[in-house]
Protein backbone atom coordinates (compact mmCIF):
# COMPACT_ATOMS: atom_id res chain seq x y z
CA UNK A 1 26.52 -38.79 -46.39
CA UNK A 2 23.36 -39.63 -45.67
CA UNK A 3 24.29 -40.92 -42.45
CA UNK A 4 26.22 -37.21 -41.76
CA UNK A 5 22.72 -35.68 -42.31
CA UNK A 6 20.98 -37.57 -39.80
CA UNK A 7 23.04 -36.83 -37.24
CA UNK A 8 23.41 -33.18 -37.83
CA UNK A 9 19.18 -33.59 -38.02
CA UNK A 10 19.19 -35.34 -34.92
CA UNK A 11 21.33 -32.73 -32.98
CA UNK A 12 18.99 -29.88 -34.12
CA UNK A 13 16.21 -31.68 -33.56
CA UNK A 14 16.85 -32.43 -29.96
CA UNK A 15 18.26 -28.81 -29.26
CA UNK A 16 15.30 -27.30 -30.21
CA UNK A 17 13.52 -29.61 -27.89
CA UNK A 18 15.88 -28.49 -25.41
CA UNK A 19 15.14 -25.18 -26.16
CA UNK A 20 11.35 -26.14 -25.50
CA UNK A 21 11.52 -27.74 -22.52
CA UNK A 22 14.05 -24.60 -20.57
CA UNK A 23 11.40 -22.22 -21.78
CA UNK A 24 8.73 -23.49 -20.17
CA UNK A 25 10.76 -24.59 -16.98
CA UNK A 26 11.27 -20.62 -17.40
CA UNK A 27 7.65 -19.70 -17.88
CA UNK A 28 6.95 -21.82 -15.05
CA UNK A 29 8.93 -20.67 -12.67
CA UNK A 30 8.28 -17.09 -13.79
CA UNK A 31 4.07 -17.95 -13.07
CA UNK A 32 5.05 -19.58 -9.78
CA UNK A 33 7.42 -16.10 -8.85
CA UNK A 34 4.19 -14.32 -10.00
CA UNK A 35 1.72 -16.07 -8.50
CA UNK A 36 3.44 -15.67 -4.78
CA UNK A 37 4.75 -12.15 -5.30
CA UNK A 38 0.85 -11.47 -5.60
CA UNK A 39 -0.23 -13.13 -2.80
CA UNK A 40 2.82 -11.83 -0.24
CA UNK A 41 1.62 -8.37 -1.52
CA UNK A 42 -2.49 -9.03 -1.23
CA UNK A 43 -1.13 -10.24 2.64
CA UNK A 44 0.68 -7.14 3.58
CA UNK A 45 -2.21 -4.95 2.21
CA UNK A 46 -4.62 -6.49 4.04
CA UNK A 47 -3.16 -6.71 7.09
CA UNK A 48 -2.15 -2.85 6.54
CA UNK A 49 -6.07 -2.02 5.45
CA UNK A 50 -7.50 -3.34 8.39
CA UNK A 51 -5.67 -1.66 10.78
CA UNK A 52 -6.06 1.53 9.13
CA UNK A 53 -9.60 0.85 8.09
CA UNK A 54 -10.67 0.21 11.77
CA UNK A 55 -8.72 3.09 13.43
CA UNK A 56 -10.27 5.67 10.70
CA UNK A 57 -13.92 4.25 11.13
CA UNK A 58 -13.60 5.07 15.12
CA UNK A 59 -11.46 8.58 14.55
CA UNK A 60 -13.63 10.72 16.79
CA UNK A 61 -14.87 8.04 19.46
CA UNK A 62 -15.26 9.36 23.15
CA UNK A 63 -14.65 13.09 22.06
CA UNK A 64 -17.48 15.10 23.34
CA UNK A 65 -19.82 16.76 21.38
CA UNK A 66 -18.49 20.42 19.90
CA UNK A 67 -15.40 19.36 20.89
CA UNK A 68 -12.63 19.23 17.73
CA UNK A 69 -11.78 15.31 16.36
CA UNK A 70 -9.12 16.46 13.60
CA UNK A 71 -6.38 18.50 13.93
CA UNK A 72 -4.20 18.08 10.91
CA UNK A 73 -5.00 16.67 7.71
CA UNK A 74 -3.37 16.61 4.16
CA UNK A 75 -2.33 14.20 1.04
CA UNK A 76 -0.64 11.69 3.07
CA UNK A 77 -1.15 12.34 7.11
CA UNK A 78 -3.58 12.63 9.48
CA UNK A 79 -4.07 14.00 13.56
CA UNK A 80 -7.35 12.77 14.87
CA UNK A 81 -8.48 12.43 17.96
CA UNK A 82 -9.97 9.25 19.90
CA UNK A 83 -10.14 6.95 23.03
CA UNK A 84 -8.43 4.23 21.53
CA UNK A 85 -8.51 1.96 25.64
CA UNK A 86 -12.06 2.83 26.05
CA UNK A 87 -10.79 4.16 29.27
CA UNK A 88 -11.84 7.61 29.19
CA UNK A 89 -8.72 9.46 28.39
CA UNK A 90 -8.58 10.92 24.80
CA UNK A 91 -6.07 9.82 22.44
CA UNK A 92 -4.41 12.00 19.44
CA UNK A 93 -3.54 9.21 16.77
CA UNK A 94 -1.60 10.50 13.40
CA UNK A 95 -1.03 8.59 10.47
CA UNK A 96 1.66 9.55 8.28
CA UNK A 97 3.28 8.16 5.23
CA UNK A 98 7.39 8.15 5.77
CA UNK A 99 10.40 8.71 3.70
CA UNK A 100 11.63 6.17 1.11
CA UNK A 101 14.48 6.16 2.80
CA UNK A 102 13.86 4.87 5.33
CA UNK A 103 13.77 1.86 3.47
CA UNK A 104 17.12 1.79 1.35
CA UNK A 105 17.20 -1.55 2.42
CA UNK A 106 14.35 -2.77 -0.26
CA UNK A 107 15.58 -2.27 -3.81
CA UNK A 108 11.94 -1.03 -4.65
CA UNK A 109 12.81 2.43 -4.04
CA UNK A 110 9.08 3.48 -3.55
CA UNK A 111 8.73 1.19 -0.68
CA UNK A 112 7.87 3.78 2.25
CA UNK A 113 6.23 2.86 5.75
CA UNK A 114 3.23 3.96 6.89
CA UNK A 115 3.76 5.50 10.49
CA UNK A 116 1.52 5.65 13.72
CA UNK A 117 2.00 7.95 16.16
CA UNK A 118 0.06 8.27 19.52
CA UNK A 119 -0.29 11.02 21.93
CA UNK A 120 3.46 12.49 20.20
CA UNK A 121 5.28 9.66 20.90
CA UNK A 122 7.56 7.33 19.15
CA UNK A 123 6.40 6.10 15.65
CA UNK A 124 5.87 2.73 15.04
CA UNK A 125 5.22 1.47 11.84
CA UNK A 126 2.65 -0.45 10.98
CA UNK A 127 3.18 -1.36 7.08
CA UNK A 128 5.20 -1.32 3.67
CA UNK A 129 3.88 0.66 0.84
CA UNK A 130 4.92 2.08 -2.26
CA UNK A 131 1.46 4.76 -2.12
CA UNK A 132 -0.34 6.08 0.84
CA UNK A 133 -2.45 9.06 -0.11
CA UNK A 134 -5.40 10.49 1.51
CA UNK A 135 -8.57 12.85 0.57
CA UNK A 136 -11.48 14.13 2.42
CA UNK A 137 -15.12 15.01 2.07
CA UNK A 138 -17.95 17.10 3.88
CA UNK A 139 -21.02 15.96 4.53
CA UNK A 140 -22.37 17.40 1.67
CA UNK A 141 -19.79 15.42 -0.82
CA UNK A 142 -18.03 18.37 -1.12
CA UNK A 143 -13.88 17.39 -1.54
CA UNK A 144 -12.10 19.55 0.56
CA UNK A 145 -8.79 20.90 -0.27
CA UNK A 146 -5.96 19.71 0.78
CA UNK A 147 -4.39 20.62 3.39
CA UNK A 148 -7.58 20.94 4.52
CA UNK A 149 -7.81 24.21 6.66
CA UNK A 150 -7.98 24.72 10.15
CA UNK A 151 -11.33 26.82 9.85
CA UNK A 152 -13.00 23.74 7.81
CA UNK A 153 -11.14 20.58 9.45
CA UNK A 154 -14.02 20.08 11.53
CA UNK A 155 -16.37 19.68 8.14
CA UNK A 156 -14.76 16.28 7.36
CA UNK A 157 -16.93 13.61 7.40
CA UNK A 158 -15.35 11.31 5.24
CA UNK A 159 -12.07 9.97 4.54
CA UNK A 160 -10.64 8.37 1.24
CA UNK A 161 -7.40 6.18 1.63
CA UNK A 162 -6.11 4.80 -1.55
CA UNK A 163 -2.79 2.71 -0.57
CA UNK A 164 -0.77 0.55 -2.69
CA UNK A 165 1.65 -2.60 -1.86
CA UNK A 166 4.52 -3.82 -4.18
CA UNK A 167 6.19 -6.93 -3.39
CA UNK A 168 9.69 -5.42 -2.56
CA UNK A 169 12.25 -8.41 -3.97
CA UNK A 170 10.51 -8.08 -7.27
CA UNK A 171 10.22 -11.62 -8.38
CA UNK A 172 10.69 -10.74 -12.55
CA UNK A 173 13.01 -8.10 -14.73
CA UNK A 174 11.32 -6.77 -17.36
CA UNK A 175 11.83 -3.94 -19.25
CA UNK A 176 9.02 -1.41 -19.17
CA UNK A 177 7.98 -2.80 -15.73
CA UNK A 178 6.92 -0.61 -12.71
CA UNK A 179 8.27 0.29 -9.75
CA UNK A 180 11.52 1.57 -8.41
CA UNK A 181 13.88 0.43 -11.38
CA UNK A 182 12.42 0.96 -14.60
CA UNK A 183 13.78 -2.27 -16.03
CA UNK A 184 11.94 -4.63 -13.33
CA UNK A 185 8.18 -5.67 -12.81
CA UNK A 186 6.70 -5.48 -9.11
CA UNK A 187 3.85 -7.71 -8.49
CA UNK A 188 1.12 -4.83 -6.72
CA UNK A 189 -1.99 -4.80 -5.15
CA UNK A 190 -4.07 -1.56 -5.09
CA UNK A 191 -6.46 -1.10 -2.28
CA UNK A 192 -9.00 2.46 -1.79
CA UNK A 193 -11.75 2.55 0.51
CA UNK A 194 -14.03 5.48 -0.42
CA UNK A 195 -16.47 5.16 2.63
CA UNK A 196 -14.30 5.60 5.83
CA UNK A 197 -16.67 7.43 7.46
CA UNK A 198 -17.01 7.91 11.38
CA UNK A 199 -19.90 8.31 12.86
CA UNK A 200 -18.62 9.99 15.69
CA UNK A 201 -17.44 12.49 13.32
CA UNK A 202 -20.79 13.57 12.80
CA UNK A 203 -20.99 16.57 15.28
């Protein structure tokens, strides 16, 4: 009997430690999925920031004086102009948050691109998000409205970009998590620059 006992003590013994040791091969592997979903999305937002950041910060460059830099500008695009060769000729640049779906092919179904458009021609696209929203100021501090009317477009003097990146192949499922399906968690990166301001746009 006693011999029975120690067996049947043995084989719970050993699958608990079995159940130990495949829950923290799970933890770990869920920290490692972490870990790299953050940095893949801290990547693409940086990459995306820059470009943005340094296109925004020279919206207005080689327009003469009393001459109009923005032509269009709500919640999520933007028509400014600038001489983006330094050759002389002026450039109308738009930035403009796309569809979601456009990118059915992501099972994040937030994921949208942000597009760039010069001088009206084709858009290329020039990052991933899952938010790309936009808000301007006067001079004076004053937050415009958005769209901001053609009468007071030329009053903007700063722009606020607030963009977020979610890594699209969602490395955990988790109920309650954010994102496109309710039942998974998307490692994210939030990224909002309050000071874009040009100063050629100060006419």
């Amino acid at each position: 009997m006693a011999a029975i006992m120690d067996v049947v003590f043995s084989v719970v013994l050993g699958g608990m430690l079995l159940m130990i040791i495949l829950t923290a091969n799970e933890i770990a592997s869920d920290n490692h999925s972490v870990y790299n979903g953050d940095m893949l999305v801290q990547e693409m937002l940086i990459s995306t920031a820059q470009l943005v950041e340094g296109e925004f910060r020279n919206m207005g460059f080689g327009v003469p004086e009393r001459e109009q830099t923005v032509f269009y500008a709500d919640t999520s695009r933007i028509t400014f102009m600038s001489d983006l060769n330094r050759d002389g000729v002026i450039d109308s640049v738009t930035y403009a948050a796309g569809n979601p779906s456009e990118l059915s092919s992501t099972p994040n179904e937030k994921d949208r691109y942000i597009h760039r458009i010069v001088n009206g021609g084709t858009p290329s696209q020039v990052g991933v998000v899952t938010m790309f929203n936009l808000s301007y100021m006067a001079a004076s501090g004053e937050v415009l409205p958005t769209p901001v009317p053609v009468d007071r477009l030329k009053e903007i003097h700063v722009v606020e970009v607030t963009m977020e990146v979610q890594n699209p192949y969602a490395p955990q499922s988790r109920v309650g998590g954010e994102g496109g399906d309710p039942n998974v968690l998307y490692s994210s990166s939030l990224w909002q620059q309050t000071r874009l301001a040009s100063q050629n746009s100060r006419r």
